[in-house]
N, C-alpha and C. Protein backbone atom coordinates (compact mmCIF):
# COMPACT_ATOMS: atom_id res chain seq x y z
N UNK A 1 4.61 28.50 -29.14
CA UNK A 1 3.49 27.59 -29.14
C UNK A 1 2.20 28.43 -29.14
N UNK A 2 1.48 27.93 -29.94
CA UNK A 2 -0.28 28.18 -30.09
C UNK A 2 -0.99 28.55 -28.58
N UNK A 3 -2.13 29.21 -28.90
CA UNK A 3 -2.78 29.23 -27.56
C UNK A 3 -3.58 28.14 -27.70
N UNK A 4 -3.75 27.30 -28.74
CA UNK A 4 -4.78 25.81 -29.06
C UNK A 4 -3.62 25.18 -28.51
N UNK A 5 -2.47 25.07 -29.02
CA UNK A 5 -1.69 24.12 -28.62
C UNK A 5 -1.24 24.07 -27.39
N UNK A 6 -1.13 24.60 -26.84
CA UNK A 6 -1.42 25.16 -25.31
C UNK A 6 -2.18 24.21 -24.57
N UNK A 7 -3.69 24.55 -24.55
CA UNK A 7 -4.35 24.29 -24.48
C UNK A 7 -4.68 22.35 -24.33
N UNK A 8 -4.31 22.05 -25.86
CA UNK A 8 -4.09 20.77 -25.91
C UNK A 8 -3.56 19.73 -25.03
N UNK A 9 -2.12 20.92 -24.92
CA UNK A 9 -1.01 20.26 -24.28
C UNK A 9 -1.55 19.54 -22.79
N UNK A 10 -2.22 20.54 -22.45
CA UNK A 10 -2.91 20.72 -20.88
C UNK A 10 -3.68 19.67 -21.19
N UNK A 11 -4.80 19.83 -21.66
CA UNK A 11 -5.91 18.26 -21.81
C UNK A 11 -5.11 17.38 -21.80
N UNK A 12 -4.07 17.16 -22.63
CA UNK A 12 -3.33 15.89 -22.83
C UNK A 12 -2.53 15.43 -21.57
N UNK A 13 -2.05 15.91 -20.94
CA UNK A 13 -1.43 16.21 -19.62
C UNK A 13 -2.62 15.79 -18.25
N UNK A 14 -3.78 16.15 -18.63
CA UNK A 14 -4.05 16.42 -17.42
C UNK A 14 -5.12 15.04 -17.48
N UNK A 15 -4.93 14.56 -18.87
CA UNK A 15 -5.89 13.28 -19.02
C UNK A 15 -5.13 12.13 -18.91
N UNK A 16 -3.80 12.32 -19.29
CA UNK A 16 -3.08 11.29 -18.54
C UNK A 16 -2.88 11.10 -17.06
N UNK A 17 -2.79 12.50 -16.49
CA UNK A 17 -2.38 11.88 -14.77
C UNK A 17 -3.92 11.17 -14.42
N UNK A 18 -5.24 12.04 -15.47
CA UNK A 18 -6.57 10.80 -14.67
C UNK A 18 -6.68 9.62 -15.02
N UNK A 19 -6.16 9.66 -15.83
CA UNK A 19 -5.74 7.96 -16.19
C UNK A 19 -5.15 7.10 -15.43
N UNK A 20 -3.77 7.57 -15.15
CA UNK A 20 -2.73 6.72 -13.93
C UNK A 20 -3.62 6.81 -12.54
N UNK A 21 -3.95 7.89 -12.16
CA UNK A 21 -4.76 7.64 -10.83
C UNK A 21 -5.89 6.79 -11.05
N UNK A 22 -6.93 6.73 -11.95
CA UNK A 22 -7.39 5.93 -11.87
C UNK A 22 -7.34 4.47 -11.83
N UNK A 23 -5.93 3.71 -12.83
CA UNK A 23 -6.03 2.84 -12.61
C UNK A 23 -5.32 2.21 -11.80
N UNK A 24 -4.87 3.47 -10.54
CA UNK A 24 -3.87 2.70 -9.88
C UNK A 24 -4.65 2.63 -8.67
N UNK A 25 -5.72 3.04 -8.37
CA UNK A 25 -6.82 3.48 -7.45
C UNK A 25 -7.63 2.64 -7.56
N UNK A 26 -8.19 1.83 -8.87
CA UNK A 26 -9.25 1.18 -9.24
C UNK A 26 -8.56 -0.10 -8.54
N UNK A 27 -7.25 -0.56 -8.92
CA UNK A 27 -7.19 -2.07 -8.40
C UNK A 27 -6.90 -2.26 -7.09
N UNK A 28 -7.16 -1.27 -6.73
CA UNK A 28 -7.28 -1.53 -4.74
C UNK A 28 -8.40 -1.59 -4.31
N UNK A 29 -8.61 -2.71 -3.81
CA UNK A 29 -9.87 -3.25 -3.56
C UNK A 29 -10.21 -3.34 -2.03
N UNK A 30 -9.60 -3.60 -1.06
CA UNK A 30 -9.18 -4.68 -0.19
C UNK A 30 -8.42 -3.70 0.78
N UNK A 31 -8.64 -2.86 2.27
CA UNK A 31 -7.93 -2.48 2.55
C UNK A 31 -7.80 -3.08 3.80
N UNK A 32 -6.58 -3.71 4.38
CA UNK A 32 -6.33 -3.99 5.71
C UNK A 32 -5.49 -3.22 6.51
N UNK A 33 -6.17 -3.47 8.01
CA UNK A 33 -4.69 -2.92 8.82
C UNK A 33 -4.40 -4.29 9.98
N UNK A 34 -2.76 -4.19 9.65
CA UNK A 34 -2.02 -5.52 10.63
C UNK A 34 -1.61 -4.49 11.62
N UNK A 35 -1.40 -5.41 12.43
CA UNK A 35 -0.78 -5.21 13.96
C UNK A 35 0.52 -6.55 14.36
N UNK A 36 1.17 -6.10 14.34
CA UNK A 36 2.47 -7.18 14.60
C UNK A 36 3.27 -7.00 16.48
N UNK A 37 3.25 -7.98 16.87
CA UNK A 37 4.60 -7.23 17.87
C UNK A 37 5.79 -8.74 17.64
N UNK A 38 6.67 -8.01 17.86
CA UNK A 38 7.84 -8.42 17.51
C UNK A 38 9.23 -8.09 18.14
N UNK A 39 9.94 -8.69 18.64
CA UNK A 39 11.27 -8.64 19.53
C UNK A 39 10.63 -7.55 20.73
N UNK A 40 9.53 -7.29 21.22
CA UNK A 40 9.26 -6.69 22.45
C UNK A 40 8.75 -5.17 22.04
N UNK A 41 8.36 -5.11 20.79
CA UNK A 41 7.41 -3.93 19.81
C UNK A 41 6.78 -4.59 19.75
N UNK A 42 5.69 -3.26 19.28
CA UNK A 42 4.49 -3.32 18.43
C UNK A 42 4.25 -2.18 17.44
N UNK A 43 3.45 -2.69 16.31
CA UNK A 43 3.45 -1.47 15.58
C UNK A 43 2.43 -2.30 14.52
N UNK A 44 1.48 -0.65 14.10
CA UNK A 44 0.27 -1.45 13.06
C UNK A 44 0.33 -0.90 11.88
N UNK A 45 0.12 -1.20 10.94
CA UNK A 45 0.08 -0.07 9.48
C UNK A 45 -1.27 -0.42 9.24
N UNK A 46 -1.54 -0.02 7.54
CA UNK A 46 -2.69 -0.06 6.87
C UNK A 46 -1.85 -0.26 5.14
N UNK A 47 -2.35 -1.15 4.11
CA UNK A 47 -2.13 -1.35 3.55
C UNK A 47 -3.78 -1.71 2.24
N UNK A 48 -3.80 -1.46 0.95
CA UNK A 48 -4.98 -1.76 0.40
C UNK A 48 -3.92 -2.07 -1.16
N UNK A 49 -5.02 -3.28 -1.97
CA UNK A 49 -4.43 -4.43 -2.90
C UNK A 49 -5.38 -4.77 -3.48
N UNK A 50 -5.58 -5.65 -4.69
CA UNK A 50 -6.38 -5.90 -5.20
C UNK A 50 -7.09 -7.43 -4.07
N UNK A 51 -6.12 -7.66 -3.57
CA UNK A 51 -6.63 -9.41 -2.66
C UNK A 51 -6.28 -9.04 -1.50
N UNK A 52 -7.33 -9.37 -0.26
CA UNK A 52 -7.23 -9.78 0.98
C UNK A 52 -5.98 -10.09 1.77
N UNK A 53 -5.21 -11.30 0.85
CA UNK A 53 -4.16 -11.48 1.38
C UNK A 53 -3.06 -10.96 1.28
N UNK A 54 -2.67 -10.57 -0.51
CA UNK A 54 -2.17 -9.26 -0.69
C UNK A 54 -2.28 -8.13 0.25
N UNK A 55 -3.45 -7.47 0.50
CA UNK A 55 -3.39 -6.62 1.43
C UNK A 55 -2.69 -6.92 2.48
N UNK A 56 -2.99 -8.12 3.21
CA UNK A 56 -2.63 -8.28 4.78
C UNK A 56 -0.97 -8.38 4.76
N UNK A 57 -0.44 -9.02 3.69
CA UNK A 57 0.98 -9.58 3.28
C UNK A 57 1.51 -7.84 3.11
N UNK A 58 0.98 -7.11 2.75
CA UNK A 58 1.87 -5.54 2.68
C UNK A 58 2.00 -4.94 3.78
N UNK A 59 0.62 -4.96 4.86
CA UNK A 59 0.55 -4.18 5.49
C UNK A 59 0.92 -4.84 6.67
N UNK A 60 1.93 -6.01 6.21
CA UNK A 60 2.55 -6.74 7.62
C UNK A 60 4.01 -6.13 7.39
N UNK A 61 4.33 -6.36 6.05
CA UNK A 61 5.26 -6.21 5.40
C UNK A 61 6.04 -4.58 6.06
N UNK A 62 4.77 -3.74 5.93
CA UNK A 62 5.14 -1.99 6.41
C UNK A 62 5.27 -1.87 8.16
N UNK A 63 4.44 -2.77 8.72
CA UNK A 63 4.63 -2.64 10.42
C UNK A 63 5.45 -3.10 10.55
N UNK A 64 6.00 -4.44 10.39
CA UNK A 64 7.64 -4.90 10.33
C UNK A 64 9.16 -3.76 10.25
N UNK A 65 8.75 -3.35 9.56
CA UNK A 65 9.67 -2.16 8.74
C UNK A 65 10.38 -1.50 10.14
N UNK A 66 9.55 -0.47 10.91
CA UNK A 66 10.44 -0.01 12.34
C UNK A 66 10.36 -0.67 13.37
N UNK A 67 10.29 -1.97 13.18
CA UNK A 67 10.43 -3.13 14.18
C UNK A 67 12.04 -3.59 13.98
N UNK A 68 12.17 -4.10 12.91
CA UNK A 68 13.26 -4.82 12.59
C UNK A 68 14.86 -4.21 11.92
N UNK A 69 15.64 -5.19 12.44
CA UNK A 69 17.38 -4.26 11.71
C UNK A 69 17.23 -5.51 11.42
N UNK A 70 17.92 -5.57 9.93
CA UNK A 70 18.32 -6.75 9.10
C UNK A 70 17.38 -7.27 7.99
N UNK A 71 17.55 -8.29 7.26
CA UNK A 71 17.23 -8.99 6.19
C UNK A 71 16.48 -10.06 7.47
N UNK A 72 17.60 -10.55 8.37
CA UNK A 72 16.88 -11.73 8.60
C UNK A 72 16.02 -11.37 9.62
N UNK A 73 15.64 -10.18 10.59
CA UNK A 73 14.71 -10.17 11.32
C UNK A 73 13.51 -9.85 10.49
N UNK A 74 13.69 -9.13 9.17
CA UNK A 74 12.96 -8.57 8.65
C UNK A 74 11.78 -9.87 8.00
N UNK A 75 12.51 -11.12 7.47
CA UNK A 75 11.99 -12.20 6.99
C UNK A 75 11.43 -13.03 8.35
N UNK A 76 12.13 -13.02 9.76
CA UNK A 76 11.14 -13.52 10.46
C UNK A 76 9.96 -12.73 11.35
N UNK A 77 9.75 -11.30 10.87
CA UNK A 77 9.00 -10.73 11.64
C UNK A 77 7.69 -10.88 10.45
N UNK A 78 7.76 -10.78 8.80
CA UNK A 78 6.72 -10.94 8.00
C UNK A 78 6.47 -12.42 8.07
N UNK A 79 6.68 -13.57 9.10
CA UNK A 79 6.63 -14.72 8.85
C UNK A 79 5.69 -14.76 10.24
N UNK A 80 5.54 -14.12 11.00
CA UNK A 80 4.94 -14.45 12.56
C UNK A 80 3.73 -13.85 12.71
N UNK A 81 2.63 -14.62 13.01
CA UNK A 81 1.17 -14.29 13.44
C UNK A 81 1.03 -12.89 13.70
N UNK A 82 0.90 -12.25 12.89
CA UNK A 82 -0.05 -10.82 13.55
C UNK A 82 -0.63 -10.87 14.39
N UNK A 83 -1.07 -9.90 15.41
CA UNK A 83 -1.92 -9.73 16.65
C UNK A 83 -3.01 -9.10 16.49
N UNK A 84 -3.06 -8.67 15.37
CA UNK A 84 -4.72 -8.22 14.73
C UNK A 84 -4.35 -7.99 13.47
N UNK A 85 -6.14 -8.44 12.90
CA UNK A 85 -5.83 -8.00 11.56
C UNK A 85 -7.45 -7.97 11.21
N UNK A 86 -7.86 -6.23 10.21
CA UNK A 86 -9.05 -6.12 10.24
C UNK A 86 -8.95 -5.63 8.78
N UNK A 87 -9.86 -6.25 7.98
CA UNK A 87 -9.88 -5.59 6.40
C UNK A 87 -11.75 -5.07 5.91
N UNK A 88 -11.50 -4.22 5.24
CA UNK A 88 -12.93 -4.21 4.59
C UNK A 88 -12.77 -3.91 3.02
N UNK A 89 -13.27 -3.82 2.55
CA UNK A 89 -13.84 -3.77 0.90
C UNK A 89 -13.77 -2.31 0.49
N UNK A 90 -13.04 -1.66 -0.52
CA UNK A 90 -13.28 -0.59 -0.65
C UNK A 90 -14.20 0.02 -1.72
């Protein structure tokens, strides 16, 4: 291979990963953090989405996660009032 082609290769390469970061960066808008307690836990994440509720719905979704064993605790712990929940605009 060329030292142009080389070269190329790299621009081409390195203009695609700014591409994917950007647009995977751009549609997060919205970052929240939940706080859940659940079966006698607690635990908070942070989650960011293009929507508010989106956000809050993930980042309930991730504190749940080392709370719960199962499918079905897992569906009633993303179903129960958070104990905080704070978002801002990014």
């Amino acid at each position: 291979m060329t030292s142009r082609a080389k070269w190329l290769t790299i621009i081409a390469v390195a203009g695609f990963i700014a591409l994917l970061l950007y647009n995977t960066l751009s549609a997060q808008k919205v970052e929240c953090e939940v706080c859940v307690e659940f079966r006698g836990g607690t635990n908070c994440a942070k989650a960011s989405h293009d929507t508010e509720r989106e956000a809050v719905q993930a980042a309930q979704t991730t504190a749940c996660g080392v709370l719960v064993h199962g499918m079905d605790e897992s569906i009633a712990c993303g179903r129960s009032q958070p104990t905080s929940t704070r978002c801002h605009r990014l």
